[in-house]
N, C-alpha and C. Protein backbone atom coordinates (compact mmCIF):
# COMPACT_ATOMS: atom_id res chain seq x y z
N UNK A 1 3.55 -3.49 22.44
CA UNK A 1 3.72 -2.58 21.32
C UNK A 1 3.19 -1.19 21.68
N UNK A 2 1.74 -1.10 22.15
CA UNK A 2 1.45 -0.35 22.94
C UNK A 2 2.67 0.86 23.63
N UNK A 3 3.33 0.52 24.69
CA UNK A 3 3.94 0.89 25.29
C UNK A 3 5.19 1.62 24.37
N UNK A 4 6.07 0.97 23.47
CA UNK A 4 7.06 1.12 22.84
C UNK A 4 6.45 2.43 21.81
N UNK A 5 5.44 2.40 21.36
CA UNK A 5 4.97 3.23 20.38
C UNK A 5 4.49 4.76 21.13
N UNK A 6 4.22 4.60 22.56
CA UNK A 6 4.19 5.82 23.80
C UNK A 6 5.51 6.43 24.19
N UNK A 7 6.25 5.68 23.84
CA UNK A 7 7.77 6.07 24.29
C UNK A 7 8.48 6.80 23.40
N UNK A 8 8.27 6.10 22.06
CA UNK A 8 8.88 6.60 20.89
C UNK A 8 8.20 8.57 20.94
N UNK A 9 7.07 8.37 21.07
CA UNK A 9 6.56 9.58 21.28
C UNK A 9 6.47 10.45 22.05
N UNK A 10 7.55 10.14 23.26
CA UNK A 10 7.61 10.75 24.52
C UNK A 10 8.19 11.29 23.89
N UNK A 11 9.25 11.22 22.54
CA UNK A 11 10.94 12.38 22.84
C UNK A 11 10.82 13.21 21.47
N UNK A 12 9.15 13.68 21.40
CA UNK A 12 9.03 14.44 20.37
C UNK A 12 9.68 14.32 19.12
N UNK A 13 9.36 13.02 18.35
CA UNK A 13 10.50 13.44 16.79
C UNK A 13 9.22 13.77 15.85
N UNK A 14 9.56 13.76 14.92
CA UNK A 14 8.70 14.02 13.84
C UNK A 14 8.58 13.40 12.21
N UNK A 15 9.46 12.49 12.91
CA UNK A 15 8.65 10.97 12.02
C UNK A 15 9.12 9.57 12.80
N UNK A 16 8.19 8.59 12.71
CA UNK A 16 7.75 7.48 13.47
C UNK A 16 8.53 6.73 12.20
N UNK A 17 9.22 5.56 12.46
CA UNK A 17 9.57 4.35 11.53
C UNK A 17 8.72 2.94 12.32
N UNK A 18 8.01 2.85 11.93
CA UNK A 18 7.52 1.47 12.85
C UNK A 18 7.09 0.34 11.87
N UNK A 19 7.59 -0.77 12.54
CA UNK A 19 6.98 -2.34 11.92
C UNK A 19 6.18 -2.88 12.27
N UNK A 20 5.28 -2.87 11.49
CA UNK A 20 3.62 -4.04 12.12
C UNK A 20 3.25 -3.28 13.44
N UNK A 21 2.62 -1.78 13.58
CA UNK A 21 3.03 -1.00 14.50
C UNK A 21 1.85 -1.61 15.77
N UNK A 22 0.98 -2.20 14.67
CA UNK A 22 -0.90 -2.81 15.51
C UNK A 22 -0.15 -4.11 15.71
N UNK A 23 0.49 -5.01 14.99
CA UNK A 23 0.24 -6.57 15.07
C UNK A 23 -0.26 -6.80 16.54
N UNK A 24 -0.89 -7.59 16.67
CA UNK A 24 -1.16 -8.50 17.75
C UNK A 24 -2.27 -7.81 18.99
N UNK A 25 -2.64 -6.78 18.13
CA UNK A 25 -3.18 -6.03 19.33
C UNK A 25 -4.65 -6.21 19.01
N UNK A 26 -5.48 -5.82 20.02
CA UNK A 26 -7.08 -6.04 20.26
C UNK A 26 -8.01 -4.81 19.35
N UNK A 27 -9.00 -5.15 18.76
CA UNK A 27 -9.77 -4.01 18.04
C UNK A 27 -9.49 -2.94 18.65
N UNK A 28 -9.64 -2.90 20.02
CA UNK A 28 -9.95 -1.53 20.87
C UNK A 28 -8.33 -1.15 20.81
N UNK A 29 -7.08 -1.44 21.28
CA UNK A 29 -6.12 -0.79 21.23
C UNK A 29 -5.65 -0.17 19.85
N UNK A 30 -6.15 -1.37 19.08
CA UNK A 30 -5.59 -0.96 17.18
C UNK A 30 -6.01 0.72 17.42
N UNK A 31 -7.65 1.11 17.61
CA UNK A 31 -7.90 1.93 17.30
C UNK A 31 -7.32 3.03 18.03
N UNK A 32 -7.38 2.67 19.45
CA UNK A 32 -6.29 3.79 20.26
C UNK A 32 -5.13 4.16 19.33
N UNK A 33 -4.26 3.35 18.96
CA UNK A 33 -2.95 3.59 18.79
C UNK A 33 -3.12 4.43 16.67
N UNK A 34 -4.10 3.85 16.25
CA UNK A 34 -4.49 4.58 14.83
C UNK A 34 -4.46 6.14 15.38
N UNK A 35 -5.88 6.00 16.63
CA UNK A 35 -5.86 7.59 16.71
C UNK A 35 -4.93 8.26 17.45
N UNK A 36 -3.63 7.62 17.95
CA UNK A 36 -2.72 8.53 18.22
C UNK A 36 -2.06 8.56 17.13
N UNK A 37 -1.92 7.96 16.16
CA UNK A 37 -1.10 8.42 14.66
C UNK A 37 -2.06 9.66 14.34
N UNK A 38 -3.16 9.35 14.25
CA UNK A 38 -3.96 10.68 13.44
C UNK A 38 -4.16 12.12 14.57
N UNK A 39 -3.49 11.93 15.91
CA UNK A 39 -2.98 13.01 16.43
C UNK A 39 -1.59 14.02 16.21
N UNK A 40 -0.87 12.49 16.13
CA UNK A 40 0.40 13.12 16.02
C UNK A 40 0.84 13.38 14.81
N UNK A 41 0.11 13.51 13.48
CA UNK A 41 0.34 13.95 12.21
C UNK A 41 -0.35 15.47 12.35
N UNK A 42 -1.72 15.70 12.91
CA UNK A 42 -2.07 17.20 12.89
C UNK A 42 -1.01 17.70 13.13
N UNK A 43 0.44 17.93 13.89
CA UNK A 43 1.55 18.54 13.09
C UNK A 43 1.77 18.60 11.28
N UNK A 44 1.91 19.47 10.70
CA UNK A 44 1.96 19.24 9.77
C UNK A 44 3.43 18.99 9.23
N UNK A 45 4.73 19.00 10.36
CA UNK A 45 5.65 18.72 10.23
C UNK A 45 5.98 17.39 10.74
N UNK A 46 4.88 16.61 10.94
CA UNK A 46 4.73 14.84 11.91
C UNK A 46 4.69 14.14 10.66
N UNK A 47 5.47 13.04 10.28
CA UNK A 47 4.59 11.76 9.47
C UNK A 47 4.68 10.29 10.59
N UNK A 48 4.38 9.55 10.20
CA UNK A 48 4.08 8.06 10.26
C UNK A 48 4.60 7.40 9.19
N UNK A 49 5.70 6.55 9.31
CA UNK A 49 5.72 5.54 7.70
C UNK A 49 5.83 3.88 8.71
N UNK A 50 5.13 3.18 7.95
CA UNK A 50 5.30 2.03 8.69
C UNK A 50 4.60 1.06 7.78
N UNK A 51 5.15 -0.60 7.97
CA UNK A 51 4.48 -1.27 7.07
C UNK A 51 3.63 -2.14 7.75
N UNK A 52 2.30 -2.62 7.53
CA UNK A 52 1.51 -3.52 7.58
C UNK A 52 0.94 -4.59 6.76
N UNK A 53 0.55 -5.78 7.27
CA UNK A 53 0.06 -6.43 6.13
C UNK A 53 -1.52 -6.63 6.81
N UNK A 54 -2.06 -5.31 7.68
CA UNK A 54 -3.71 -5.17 8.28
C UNK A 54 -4.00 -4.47 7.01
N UNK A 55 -4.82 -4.92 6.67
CA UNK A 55 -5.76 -4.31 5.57
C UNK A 55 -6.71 -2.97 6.09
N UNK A 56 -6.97 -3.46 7.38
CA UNK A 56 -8.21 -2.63 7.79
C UNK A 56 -7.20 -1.07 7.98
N UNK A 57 -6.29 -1.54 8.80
CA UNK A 57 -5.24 0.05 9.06
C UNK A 57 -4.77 0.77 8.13
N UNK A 58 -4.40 0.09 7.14
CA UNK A 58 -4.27 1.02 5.40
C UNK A 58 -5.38 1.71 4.93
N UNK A 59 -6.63 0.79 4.96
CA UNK A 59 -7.32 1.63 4.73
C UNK A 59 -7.68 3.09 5.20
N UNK A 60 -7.95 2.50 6.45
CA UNK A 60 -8.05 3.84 7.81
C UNK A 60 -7.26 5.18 7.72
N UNK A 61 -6.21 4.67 7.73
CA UNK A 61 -5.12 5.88 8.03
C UNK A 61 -4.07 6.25 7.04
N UNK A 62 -3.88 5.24 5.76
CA UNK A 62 -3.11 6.05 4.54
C UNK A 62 -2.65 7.09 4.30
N UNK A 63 -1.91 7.88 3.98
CA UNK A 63 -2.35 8.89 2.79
C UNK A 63 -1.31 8.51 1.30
N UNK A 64 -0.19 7.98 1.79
CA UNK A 64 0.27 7.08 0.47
C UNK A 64 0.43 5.39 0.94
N UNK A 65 0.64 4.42 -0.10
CA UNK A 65 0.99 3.49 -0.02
C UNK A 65 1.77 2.82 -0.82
N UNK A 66 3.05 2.31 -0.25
CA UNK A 66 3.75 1.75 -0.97
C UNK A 66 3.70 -0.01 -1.44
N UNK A 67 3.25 -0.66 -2.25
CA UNK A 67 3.29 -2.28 -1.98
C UNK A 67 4.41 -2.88 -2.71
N UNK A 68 4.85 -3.91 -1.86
CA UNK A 68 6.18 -5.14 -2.04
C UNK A 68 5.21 -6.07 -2.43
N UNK A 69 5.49 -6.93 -3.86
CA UNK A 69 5.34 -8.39 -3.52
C UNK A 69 6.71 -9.10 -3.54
N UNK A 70 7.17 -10.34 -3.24
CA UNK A 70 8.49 -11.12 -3.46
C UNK A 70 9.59 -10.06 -3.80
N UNK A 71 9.21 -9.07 -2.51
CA UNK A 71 10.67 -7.87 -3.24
C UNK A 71 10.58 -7.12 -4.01
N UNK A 72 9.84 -7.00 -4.79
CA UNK A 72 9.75 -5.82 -5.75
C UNK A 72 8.26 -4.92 -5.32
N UNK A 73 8.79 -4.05 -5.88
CA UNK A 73 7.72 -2.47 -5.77
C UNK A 73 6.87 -2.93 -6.78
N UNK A 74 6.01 -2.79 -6.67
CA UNK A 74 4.29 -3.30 -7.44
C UNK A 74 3.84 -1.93 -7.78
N UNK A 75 3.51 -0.88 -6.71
CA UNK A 75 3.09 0.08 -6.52
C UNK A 75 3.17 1.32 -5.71
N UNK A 76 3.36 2.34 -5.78
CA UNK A 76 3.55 3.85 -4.82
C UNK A 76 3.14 4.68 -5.16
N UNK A 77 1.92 4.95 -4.53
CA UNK A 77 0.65 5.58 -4.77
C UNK A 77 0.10 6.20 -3.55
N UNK A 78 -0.63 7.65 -3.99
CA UNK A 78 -1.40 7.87 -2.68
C UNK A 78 -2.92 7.13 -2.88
N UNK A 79 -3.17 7.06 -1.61
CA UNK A 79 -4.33 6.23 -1.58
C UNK A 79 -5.69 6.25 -1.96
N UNK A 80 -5.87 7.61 -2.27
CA UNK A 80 -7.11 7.82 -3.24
C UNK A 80 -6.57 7.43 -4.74
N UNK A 81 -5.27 7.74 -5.08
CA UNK A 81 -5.37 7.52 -6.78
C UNK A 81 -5.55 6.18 -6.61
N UNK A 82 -5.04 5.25 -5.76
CA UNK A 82 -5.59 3.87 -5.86
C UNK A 82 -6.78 3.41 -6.04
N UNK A 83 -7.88 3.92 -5.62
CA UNK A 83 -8.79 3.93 -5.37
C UNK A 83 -9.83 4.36 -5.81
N UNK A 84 -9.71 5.44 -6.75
CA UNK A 84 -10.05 5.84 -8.07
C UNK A 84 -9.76 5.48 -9.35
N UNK A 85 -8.36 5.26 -9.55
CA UNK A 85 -7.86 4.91 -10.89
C UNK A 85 -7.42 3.49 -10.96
N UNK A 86 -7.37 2.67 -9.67
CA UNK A 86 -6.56 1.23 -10.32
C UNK A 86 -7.56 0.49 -10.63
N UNK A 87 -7.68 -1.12 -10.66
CA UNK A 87 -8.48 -1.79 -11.06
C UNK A 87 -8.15 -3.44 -10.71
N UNK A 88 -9.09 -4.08 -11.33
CA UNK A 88 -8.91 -5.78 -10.91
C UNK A 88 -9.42 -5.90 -12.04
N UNK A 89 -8.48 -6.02 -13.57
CA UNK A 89 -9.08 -6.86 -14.53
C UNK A 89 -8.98 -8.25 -14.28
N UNK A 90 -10.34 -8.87 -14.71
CA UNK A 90 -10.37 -10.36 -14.53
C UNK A 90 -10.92 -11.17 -16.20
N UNK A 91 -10.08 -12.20 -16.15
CA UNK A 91 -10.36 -12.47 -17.50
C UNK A 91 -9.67 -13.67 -17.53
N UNK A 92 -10.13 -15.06 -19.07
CA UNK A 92 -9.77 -16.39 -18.86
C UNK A 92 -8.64 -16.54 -19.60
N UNK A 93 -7.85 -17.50 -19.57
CA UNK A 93 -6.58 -17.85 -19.67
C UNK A 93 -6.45 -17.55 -21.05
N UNK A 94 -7.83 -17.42 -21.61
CA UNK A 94 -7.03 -17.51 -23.37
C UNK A 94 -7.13 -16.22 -23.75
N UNK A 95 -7.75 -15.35 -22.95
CA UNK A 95 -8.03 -14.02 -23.36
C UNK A 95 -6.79 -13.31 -22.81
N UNK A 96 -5.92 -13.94 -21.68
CA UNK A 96 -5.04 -13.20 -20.86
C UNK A 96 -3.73 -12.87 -22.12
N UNK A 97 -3.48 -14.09 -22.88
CA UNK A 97 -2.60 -13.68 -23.76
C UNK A 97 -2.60 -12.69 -24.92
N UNK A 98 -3.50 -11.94 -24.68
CA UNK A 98 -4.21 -10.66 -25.76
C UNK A 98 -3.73 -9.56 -25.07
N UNK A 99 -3.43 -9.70 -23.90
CA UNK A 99 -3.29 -8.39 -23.16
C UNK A 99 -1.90 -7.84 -23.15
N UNK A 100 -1.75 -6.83 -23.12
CA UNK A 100 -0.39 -6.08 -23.72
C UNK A 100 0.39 -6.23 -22.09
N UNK A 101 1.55 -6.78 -22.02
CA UNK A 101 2.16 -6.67 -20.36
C UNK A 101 1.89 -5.16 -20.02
N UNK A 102 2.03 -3.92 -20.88
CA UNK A 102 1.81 -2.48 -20.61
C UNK A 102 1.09 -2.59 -19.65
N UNK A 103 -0.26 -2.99 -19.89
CA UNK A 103 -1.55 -2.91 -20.00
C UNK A 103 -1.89 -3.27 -17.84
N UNK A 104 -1.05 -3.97 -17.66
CA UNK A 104 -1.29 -4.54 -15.77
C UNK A 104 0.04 -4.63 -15.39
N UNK A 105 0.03 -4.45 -14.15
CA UNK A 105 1.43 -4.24 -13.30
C UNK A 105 1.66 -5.85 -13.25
N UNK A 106 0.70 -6.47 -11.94
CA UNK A 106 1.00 -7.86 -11.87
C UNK A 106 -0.39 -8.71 -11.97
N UNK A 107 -0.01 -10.20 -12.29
CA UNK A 107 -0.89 -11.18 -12.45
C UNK A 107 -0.76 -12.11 -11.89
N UNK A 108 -2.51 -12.82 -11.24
CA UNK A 108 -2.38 -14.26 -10.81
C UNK A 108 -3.46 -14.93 -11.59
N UNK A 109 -2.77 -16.27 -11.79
CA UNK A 109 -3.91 -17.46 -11.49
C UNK A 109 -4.89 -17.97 -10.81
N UNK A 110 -6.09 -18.11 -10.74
CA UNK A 110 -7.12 -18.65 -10.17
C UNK A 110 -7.34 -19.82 -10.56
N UNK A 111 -8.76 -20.46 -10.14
CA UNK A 111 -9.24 -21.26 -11.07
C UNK A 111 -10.62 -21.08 -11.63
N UNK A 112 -10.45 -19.68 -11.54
CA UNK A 112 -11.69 -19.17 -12.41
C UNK A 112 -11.12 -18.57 -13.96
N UNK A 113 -9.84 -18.36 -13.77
CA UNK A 113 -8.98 -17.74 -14.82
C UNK A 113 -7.89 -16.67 -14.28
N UNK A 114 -7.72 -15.65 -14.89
CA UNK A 114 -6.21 -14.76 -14.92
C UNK A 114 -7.14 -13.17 -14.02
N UNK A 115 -6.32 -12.86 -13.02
CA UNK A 115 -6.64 -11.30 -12.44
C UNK A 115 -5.47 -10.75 -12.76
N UNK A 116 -5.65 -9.38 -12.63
CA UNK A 116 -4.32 -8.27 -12.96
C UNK A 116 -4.84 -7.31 -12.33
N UNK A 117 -3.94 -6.88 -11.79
CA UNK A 117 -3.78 -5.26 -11.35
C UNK A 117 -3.75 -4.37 -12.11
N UNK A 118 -4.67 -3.49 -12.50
CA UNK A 118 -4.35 -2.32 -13.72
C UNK A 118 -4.14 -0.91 -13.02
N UNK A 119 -3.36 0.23 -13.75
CA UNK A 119 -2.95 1.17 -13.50
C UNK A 119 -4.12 2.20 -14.00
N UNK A 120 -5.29 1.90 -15.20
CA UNK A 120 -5.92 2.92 -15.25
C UNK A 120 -7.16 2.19 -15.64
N UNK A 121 -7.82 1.95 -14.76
CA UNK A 121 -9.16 0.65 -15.10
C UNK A 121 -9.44 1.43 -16.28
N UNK A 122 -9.86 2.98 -16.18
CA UNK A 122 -11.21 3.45 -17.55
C UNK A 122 -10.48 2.96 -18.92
N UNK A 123 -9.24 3.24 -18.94
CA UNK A 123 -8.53 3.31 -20.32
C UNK A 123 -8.74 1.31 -20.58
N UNK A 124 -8.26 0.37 -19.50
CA UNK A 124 -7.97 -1.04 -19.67
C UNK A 124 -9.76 -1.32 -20.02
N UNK A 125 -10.97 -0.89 -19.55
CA UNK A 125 -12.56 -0.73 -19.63
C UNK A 125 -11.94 -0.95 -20.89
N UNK A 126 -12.15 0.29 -21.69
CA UNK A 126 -12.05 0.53 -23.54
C UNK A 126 -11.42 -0.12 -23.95
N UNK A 127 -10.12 -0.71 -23.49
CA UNK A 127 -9.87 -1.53 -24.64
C UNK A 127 -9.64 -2.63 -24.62
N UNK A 128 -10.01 -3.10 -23.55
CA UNK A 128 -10.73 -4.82 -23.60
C UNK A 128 -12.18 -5.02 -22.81
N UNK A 129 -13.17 -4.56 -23.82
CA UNK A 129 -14.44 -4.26 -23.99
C UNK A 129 -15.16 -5.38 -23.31
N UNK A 130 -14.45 -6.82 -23.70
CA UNK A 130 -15.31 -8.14 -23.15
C UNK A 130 -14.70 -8.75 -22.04
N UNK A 131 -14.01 -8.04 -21.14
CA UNK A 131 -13.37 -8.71 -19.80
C UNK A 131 -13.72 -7.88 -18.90
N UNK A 132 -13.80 -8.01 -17.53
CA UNK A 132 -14.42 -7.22 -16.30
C UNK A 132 -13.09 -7.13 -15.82
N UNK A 133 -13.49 -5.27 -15.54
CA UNK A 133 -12.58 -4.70 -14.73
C UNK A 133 -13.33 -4.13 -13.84
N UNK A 134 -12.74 -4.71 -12.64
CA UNK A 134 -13.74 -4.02 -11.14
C UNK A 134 -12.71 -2.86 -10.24
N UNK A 135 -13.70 -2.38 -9.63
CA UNK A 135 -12.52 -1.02 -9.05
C UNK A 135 -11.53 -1.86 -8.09
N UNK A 136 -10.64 -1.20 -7.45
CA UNK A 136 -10.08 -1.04 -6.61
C UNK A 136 -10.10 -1.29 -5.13
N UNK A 137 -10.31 -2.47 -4.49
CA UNK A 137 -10.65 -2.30 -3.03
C UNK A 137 -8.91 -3.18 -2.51
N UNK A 138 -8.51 -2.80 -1.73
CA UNK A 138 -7.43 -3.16 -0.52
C UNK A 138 -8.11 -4.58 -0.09
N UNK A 139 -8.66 -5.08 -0.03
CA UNK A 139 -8.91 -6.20 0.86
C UNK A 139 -9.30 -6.92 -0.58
N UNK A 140 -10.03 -6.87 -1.41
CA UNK A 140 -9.69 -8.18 -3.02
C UNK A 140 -8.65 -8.30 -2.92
N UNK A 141 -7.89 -6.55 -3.41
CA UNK A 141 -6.51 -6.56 -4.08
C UNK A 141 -5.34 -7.79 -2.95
N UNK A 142 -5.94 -7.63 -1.94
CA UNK A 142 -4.59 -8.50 -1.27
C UNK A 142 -5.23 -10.12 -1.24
N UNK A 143 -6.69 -10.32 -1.10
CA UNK A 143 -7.00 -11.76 -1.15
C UNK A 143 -6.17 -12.41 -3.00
N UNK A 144 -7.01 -11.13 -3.86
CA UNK A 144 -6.73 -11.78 -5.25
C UNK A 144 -5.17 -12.32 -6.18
N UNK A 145 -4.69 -11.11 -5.76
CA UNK A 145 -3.18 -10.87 -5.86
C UNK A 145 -2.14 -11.63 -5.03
N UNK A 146 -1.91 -11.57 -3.63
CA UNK A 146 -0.82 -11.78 -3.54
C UNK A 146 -1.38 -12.54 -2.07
N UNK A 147 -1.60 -13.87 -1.80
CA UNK A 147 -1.90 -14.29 -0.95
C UNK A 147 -0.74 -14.49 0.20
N UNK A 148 0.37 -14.03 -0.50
CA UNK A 148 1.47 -14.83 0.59
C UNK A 148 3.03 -13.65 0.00
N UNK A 149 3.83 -13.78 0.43
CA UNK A 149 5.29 -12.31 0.48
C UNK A 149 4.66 -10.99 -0.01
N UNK A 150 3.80 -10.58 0.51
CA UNK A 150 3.15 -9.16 0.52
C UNK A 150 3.43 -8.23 1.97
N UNK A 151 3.91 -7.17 1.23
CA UNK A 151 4.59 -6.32 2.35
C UNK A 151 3.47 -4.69 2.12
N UNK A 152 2.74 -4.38 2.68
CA UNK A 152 2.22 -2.61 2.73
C UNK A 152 3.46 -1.84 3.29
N UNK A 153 3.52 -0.74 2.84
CA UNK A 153 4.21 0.60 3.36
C UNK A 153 3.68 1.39 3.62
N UNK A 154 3.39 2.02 4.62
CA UNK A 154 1.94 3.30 4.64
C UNK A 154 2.61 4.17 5.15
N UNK A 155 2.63 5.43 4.28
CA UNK A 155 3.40 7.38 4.69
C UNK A 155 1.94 7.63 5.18
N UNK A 156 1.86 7.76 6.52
CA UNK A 156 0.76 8.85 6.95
C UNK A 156 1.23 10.19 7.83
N UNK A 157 0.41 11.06 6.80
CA UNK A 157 0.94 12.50 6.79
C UNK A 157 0.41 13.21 6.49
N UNK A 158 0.46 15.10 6.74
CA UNK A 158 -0.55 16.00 6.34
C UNK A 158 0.35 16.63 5.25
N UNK A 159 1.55 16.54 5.34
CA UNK A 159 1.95 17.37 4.26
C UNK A 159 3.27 16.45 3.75
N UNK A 160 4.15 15.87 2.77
CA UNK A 160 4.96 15.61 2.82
C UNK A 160 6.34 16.17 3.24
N UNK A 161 6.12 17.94 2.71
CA UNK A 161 7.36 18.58 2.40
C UNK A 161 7.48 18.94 4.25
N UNK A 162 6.91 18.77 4.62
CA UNK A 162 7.47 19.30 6.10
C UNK A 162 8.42 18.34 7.32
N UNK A 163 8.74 17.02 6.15
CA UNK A 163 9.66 16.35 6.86
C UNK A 163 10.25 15.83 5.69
N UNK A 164 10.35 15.70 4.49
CA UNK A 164 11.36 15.46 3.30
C UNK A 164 11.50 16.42 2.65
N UNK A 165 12.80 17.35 2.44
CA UNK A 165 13.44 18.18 2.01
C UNK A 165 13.59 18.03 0.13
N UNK A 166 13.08 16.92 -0.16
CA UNK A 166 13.50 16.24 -1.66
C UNK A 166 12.47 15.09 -1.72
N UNK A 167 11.94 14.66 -2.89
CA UNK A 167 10.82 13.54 -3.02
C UNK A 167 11.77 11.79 -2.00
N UNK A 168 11.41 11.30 -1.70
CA UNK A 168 11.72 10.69 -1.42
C UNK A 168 11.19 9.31 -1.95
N UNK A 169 11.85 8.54 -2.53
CA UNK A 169 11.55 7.28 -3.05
C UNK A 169 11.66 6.06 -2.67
N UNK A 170 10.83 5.03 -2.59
CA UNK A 170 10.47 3.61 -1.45
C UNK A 170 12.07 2.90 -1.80
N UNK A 171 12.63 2.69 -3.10
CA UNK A 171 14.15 1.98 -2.70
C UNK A 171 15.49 2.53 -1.72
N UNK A 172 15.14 3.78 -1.55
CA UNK A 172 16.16 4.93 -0.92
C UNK A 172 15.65 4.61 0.60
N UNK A 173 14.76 4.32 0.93
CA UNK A 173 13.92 4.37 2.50
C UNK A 173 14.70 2.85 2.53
N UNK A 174 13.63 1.83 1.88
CA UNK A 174 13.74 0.21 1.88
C UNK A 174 15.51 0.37 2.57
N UNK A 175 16.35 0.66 1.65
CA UNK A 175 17.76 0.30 2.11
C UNK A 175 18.38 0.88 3.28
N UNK A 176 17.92 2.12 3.20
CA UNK A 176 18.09 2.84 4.76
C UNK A 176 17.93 2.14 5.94
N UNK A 177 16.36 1.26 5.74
CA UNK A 177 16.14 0.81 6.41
C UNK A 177 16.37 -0.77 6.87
N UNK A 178 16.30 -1.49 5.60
CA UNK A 178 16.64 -3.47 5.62
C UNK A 178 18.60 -3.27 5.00
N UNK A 179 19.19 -2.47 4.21
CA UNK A 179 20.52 -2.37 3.72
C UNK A 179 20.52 -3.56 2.69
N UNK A 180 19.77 -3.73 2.53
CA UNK A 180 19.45 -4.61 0.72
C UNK A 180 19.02 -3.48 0.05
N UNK A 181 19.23 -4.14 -1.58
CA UNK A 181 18.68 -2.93 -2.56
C UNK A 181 17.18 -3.85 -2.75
N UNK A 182 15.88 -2.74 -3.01
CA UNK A 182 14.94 -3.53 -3.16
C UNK A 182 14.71 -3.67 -5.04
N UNK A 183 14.14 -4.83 -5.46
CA UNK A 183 14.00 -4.80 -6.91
C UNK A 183 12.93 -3.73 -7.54
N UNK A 184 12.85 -2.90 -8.16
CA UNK A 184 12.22 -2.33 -9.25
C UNK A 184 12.10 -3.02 -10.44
């Protein structure tokens, strides 16, 4: 992978499409090959989009993230609003049916009771006063949520507009790229 990801970069483009760009590789190369992404974005006309299901590399090198579960878009976000504003409400099966679907993107079962993904922990805080909502971390969110057809998308980039001419949206890429429509 190594090698293929040196090549791609031999012929100067200025955006990278890559799949699982680390898989299989050793702490020490992961990080080589991170910090040649975070070289070749100081262009401010360079991005990176590529998907992972490494937790540790999303974190690292983000600046948006897109998440798939079973095909559908969950979320597309840059990675601080994640991280500031989402949440892990957790709460028991009888309390889960109080909750407005508005209210969380997606939900699992435990056997401690019901987790959800929320879009604005402070507001979901106030108004379900007696259930815990914990911040935001990438590594719960993927143990709690979605143990299994979880796909990351990661845009790493310094600027968007210097390689998309128009916003660009994860079902318009997805098909470009797999030629399925993805679910919303």
């Amino acid at each position: 992978m190594k090698l293929s990801i040196i090549c791609a970069l031999s012929h100067s483009p200025k955006l990278l499409i890559l799949d699982e760009a680390t898989t299989g590789l050793d702490p020490v190369a992961r990080d080589e090959i991170l910090d040649l992404f975070l070289d070749f974005i100081q262009d401010e006309t360079h991005a990176v989009f590529f998907s992972s299901h490494i937790i540790s590399d999303i974190q690292k090198i983000a600046d948006y993230v897109i998440f798939i579960h079973q095909g559908k878009v969950i979320f597309e976000e840059q990675k601080d609003d994640l991280i500031y504003h989402y949440g892990i409400l957790k709460c028991r099966r009888s309390e889960f049916v109080a909750l407005s679907p508005k209210d969380y993107l997606i939900s699992r079962q435990s056997s401690s009771g019901i987790e959800c993904l929320v879009k604005d922990k402070e507001k979901v805080k106030r108004k379900y006063k007696n259930m815990i909502v914990t911040c935001f971390y990438f590594s719960l969110f993927a143990l709690a949520m979605c143990r299994r057809h979880c796909y990351f998308f990661v845009l790493y980039c310094n600027q968007l507009s210097g390689i998309f001419k128009k916003k660009v949206r994860m079902p318009g890429i997805y098909y470009r790229l797999y030629g399925t429509k993805l679910i919303i």
